[in-house]
Protein backbone atom coordinates (compact mmCIF):
# COMPACT_ATOMS: atom_id res chain seq x y z
CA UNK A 1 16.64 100.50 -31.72
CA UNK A 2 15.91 97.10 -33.41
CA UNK A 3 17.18 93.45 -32.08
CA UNK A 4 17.47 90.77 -34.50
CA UNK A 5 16.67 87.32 -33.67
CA UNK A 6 17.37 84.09 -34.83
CA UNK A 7 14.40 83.75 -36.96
CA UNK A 8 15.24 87.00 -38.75
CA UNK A 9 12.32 88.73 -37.22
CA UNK A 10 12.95 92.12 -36.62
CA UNK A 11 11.34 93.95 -33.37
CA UNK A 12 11.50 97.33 -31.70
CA UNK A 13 12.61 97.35 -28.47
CA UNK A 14 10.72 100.59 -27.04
CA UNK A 15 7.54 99.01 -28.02
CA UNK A 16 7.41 95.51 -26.47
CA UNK A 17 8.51 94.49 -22.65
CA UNK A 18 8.73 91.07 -22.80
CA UNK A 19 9.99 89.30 -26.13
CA UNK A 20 9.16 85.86 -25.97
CA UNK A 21 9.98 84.20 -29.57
CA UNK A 22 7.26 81.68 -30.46
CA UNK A 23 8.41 78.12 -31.01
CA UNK A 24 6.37 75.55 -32.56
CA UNK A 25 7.69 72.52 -30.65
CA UNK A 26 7.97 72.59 -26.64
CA UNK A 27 11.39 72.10 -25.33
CA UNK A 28 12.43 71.65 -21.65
CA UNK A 29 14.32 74.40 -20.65
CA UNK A 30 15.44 76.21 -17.58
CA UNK A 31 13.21 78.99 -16.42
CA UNK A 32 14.87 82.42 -15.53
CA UNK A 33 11.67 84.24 -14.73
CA UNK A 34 10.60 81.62 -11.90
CA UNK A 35 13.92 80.31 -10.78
CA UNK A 36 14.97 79.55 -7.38
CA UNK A 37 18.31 78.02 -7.57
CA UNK A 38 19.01 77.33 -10.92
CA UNK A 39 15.21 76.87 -12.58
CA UNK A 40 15.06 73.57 -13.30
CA UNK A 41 11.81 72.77 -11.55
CA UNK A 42 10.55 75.97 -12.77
CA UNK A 43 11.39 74.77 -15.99
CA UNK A 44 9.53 71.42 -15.66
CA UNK A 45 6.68 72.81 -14.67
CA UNK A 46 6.14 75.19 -17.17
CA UNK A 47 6.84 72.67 -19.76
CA UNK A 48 3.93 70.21 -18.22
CA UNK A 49 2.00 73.59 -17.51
CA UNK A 50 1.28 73.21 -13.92
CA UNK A 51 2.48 75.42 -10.91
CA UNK A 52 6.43 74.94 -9.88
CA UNK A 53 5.44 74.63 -6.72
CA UNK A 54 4.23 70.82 -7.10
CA UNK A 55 7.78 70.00 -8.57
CA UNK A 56 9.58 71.36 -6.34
CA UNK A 57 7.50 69.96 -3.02
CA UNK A 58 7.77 66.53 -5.46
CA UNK A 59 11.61 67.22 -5.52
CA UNK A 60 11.84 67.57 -1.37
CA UNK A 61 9.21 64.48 -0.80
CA UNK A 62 11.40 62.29 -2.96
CA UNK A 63 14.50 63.39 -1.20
CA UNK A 64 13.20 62.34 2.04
CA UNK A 65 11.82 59.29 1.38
CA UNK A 66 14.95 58.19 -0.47
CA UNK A 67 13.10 57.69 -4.07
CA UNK A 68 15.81 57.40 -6.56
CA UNK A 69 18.44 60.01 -6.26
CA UNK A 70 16.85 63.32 -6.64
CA UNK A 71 19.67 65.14 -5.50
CA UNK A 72 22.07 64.10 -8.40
CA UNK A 73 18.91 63.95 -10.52
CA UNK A 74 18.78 67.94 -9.69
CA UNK A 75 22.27 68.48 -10.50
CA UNK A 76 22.42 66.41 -13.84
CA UNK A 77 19.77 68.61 -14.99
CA UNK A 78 20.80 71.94 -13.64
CA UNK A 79 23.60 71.14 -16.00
CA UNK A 80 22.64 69.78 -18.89
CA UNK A 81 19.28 71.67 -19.18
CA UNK A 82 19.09 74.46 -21.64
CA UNK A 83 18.46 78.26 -20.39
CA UNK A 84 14.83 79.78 -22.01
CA UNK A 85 15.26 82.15 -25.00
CA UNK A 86 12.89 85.10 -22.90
CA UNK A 87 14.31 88.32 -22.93
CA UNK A 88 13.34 90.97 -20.74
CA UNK A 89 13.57 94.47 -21.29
C-alpha cells in the first residue's frame, strides 16, 4: 500500500515506521509524540532542540512567581499552534 504526501513523494507503508516528511524551514508546531496535555511545550522544545522538560518546569516557575500570564500564554498557544506532520505507523 502506498500514501501520498503533499510533496508528491510516494512511500510504502510496510517498509518504514515512522514517516517524518523533511522540511527545509523549522516551524513551531505542537508535538504529538511528547505531549502531555496538548504538546505545546513539547513542541517548543523540540523546535529550540533542548529537552521538554526545561519548558515545562519554565512554564510552572513562571506561574508561581506571577511572570506574565503563562496560563493564558499556554492556552493561546494550545490553540493557535499547529499539530506536527509525523505519522506513525
Amino acid at each position: 500500500m502506498y500514501l501520498f504526501f503533499r510533496e508528491n513523494v510516494y512511500v510504502n507503508k510496510c517498509q518504514i515506521k515512522t514517516i517524518n516528511i523533511i522540511n527545509m524551514s523549522k516551524k513551531l508546531v505542537k508535538s504529538t509524540s511528547n505531549a502531555v496535555f496538548s504538546g505545546v511545550c513539547s513542541g517548543i522544545a523540540k523546535y529550540f532542540n533542548i529537552d521538554p522538560t526545561i519548558i515545562r518546569l519554565g512554564f510552572v516557575v513562571s506561574f508561581f512567581f506571577g511572570l506574565g500570564s503563562p496560563g493564558l500564554i499556554y492556552l493561546v498557544m494550545a490553540f493557535v499552534m499547529p499539530k506536527d506532520d509525523t505519522y506513525f505507523y
